[in-house]
Every structure is written in C-alpha cells, then in structure tokens.
N, C-alpha and C. Protein backbone atom coordinates (compact mmCIF):
# COMPACT_ATOMS: atom_id res chain seq x y z
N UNK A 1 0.20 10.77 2.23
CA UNK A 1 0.61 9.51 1.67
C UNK A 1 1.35 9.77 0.36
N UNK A 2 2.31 8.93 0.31
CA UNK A 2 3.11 9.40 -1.14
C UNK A 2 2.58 8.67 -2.18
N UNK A 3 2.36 9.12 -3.43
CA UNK A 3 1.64 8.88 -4.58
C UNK A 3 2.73 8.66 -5.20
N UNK A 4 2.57 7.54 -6.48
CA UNK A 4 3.48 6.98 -6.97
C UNK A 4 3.27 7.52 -8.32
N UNK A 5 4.05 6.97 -8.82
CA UNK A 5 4.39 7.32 -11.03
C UNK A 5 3.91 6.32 -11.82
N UNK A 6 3.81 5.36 -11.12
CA UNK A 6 2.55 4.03 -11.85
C UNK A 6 1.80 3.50 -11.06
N UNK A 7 1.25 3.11 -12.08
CA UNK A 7 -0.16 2.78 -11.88
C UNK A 7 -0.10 1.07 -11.72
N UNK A 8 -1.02 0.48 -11.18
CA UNK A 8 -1.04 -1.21 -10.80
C UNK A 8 -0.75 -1.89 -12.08
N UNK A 9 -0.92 -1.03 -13.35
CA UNK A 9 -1.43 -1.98 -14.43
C UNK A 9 0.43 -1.77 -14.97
N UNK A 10 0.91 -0.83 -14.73
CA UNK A 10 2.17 -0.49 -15.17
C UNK A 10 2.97 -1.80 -14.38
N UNK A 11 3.05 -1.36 -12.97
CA UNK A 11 3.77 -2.09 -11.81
C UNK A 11 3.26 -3.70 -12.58
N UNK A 12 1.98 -3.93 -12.61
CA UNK A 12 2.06 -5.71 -12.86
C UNK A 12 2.42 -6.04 -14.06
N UNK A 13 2.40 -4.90 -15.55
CA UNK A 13 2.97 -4.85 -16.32
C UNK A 13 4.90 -5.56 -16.53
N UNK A 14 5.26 -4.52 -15.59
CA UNK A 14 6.79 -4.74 -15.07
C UNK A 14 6.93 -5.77 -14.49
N UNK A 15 6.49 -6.22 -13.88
CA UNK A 15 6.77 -7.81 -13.29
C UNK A 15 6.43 -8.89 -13.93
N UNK A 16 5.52 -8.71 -14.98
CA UNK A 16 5.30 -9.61 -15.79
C UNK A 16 6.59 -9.98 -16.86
N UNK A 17 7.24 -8.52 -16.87
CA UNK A 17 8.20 -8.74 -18.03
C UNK A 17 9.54 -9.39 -17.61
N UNK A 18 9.36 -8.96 -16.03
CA UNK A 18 10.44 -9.64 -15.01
C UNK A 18 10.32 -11.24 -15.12
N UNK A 19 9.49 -11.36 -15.07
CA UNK A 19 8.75 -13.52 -15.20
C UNK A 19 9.06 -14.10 -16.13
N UNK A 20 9.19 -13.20 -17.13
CA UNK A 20 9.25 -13.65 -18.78
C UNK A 20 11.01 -13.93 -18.80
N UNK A 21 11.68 -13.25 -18.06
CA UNK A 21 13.36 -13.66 -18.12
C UNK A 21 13.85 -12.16 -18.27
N UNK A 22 13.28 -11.11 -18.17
CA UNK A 22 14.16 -9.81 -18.31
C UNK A 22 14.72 -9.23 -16.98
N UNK A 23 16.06 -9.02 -16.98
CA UNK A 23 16.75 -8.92 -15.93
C UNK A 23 16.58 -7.49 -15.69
N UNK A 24 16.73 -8.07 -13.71
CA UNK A 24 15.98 -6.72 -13.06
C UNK A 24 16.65 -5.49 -13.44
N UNK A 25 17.77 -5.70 -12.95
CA UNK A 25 18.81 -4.34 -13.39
C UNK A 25 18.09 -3.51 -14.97
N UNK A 26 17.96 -4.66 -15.93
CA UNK A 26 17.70 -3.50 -17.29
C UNK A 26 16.30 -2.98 -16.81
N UNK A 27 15.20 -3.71 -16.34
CA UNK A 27 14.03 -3.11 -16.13
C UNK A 27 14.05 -1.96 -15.66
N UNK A 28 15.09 -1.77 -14.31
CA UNK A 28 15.18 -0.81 -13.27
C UNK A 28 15.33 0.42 -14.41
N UNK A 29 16.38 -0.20 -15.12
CA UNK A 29 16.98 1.56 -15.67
C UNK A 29 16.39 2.09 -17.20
N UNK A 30 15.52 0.98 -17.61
CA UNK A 30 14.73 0.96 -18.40
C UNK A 30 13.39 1.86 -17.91
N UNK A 31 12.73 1.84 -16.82
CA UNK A 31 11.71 2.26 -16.62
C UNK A 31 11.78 3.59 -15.74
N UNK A 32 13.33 3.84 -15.15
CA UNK A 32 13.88 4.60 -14.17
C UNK A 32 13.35 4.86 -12.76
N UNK A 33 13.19 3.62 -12.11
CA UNK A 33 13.42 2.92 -10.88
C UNK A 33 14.40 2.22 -10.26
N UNK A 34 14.38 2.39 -9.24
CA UNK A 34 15.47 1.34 -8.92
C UNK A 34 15.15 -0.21 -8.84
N UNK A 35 16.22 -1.47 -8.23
CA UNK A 35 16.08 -2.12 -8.52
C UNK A 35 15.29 -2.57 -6.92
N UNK A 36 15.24 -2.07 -5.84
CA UNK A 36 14.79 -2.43 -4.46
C UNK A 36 13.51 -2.10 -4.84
N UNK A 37 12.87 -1.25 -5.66
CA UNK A 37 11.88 -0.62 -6.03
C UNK A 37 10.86 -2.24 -6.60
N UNK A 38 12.07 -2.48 -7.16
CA UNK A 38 11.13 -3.77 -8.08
C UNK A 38 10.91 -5.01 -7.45
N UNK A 39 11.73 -5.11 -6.68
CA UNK A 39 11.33 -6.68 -5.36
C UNK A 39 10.83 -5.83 -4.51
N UNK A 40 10.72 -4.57 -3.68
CA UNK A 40 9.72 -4.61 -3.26
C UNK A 40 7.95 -4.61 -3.90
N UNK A 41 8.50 -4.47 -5.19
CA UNK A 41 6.38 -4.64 -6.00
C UNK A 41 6.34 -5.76 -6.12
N UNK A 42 7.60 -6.92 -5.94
CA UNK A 42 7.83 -8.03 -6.35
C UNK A 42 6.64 -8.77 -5.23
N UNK A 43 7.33 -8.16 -3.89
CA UNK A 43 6.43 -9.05 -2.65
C UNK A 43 5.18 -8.69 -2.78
N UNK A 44 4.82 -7.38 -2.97
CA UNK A 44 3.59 -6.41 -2.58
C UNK A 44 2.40 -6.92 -4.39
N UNK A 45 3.23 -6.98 -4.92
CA UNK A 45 2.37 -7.33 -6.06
C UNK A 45 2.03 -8.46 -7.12
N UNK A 46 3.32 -9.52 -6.72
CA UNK A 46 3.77 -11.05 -7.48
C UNK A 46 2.44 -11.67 -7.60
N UNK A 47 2.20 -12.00 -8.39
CA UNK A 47 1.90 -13.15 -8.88
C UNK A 47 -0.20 -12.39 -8.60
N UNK A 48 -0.56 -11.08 -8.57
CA UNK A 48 -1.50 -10.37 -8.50
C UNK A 48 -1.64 -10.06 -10.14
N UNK A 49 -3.17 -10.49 -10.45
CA UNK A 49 -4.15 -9.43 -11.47
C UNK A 49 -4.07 -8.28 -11.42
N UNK A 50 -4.77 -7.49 -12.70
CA UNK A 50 -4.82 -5.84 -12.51
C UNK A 50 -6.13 -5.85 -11.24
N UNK A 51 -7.16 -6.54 -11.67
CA UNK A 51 -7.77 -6.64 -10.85
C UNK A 51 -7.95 -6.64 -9.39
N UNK A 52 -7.11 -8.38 -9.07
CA UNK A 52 -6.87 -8.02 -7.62
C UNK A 52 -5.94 -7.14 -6.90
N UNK A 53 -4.95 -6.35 -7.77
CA UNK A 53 -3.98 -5.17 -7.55
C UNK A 53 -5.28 -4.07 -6.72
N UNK A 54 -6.15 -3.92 -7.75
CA UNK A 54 -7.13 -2.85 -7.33
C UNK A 54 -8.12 -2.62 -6.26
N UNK A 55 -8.35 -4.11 -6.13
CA UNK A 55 -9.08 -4.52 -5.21
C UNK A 55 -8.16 -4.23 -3.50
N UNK A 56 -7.15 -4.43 -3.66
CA UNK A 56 -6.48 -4.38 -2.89
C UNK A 56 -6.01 -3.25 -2.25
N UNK A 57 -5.61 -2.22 -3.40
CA UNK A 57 -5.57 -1.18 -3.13
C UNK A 57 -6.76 -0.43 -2.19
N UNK A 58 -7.74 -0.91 -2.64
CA UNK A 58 -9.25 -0.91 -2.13
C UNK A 58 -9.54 -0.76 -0.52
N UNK A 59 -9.12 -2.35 -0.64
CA UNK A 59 -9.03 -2.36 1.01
C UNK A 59 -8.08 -2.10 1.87
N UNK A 60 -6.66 -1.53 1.20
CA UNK A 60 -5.79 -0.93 2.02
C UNK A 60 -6.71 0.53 2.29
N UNK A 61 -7.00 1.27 1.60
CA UNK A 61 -7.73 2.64 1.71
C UNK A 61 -8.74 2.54 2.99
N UNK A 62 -9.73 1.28 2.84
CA UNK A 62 -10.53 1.08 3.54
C UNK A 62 -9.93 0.71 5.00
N UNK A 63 -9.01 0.28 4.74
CA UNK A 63 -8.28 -0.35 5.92
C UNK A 63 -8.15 1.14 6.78
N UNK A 64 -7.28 1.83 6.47
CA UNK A 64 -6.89 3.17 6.79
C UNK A 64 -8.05 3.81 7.41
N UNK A 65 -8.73 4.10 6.92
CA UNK A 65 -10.10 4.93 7.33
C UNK A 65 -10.49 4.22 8.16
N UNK A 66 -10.93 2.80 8.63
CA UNK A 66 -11.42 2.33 9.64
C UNK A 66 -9.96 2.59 11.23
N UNK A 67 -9.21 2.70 10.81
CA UNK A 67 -7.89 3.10 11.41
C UNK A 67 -8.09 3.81 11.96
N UNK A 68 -8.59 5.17 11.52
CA UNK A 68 -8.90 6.46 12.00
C UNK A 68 -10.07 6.23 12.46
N UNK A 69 -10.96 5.91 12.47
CA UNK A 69 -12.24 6.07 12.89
C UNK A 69 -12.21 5.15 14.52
N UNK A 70 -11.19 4.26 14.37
CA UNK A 70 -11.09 3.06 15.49
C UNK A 70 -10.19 4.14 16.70
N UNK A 71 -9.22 4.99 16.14
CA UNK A 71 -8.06 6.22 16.88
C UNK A 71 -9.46 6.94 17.68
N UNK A 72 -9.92 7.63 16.79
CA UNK A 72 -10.85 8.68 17.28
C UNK A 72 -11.69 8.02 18.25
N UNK A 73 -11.97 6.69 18.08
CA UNK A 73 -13.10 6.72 18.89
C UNK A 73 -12.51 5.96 20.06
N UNK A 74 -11.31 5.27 20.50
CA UNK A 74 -10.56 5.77 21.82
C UNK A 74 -10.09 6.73 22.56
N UNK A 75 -10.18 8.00 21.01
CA UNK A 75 -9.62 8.84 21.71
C UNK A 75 -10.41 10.05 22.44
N UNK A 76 -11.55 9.71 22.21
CA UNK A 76 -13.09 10.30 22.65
C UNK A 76 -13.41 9.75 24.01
N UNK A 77 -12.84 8.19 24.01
CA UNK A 77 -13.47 7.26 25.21
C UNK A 77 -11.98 7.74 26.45
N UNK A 78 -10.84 7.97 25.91
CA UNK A 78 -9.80 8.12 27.11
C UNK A 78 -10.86 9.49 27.81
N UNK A 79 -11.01 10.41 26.90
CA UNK A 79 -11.11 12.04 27.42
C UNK A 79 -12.62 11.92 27.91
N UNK A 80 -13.25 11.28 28.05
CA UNK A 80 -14.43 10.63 28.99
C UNK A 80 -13.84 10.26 30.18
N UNK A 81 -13.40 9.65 29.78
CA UNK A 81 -12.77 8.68 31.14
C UNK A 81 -12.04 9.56 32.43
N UNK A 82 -11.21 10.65 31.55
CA UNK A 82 -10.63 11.67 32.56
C UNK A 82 -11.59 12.15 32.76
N UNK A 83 -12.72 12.68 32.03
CA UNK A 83 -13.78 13.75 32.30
C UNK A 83 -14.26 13.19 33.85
N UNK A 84 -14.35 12.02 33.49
CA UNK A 84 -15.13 11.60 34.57
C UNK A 84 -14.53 11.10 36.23
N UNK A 85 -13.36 10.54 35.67
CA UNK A 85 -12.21 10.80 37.53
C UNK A 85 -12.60 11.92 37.76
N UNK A 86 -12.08 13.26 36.99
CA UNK A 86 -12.15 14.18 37.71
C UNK A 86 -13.38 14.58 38.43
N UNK A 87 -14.36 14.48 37.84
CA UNK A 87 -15.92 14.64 38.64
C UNK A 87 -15.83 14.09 40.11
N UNK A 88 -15.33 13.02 40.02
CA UNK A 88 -15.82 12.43 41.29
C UNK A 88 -14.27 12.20 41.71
C-alpha cells in the first residue's frame, strides 16, 4: 500500500485553508502537491474532523483485513470442493 507524506491532520489542515478562500493552485505548490491531489482529499476528506479522518482510516484498515480473511476463506472452500469431485 502506498504511504503518503501527510498525515490526516496535515491533509484536513490543507483543506481547511482551501475553505477559508486560498486558491488551490497556490496550496498545490505551496505544500508541493499537485492540484488533482487536493480535490481528490477534497472528496475523500471534505468537510471530516481529525478525528473522524482517523476513525476512518480505521475502518478502511479493518475493512481490508476482513477482505482477506473473506478471500481465504473461499479460497479454502473452492479447494474442498475440488477435493471432493474428485473423490467421488
């Protein structure tokens, strides 16, 4: 997974300053991001707390891991399943 250069408090930082009237372009080259960089934290992070930023982050992680655990355990039940045509 790619790891980023800020942190939630930075990112909601920056959008806050975006709300206040500072235009995206100077932010972008102010903080040295681009400007797609910043509407996309725009959707992913608008109008979010540091808090619920974190929280969120939270359950994306959690999300993921149940992901994998949901993969594996079809992928246990297919190779049963052949195990078992072939038996009979």
């Amino acid at each position: 997974m790619k790891r980023t250069r800020f942190s939630e408090e930075q990112i909601i930082g920056l959008l806050k300053e975006a709300e206040a009237g500072a235009k995206t372009a100077d932010l972008a080259r102010r903080h040295g991001v681009s400007e797609a960089t910043i509407y996309n934290w725009k959707s992913k992070y608008g109008g979010l707390e540091v808090s619920d930023a974190r929280r969120l982050k939270e359950l994306e992680s959690e999300n993921a891991e149940l992901k994998r655990l949901l993969a594996d355990a079809m992928l246990d039940q297919a190779a049963l399943k052949d195990l078992l045509a072939k038996k009979f």
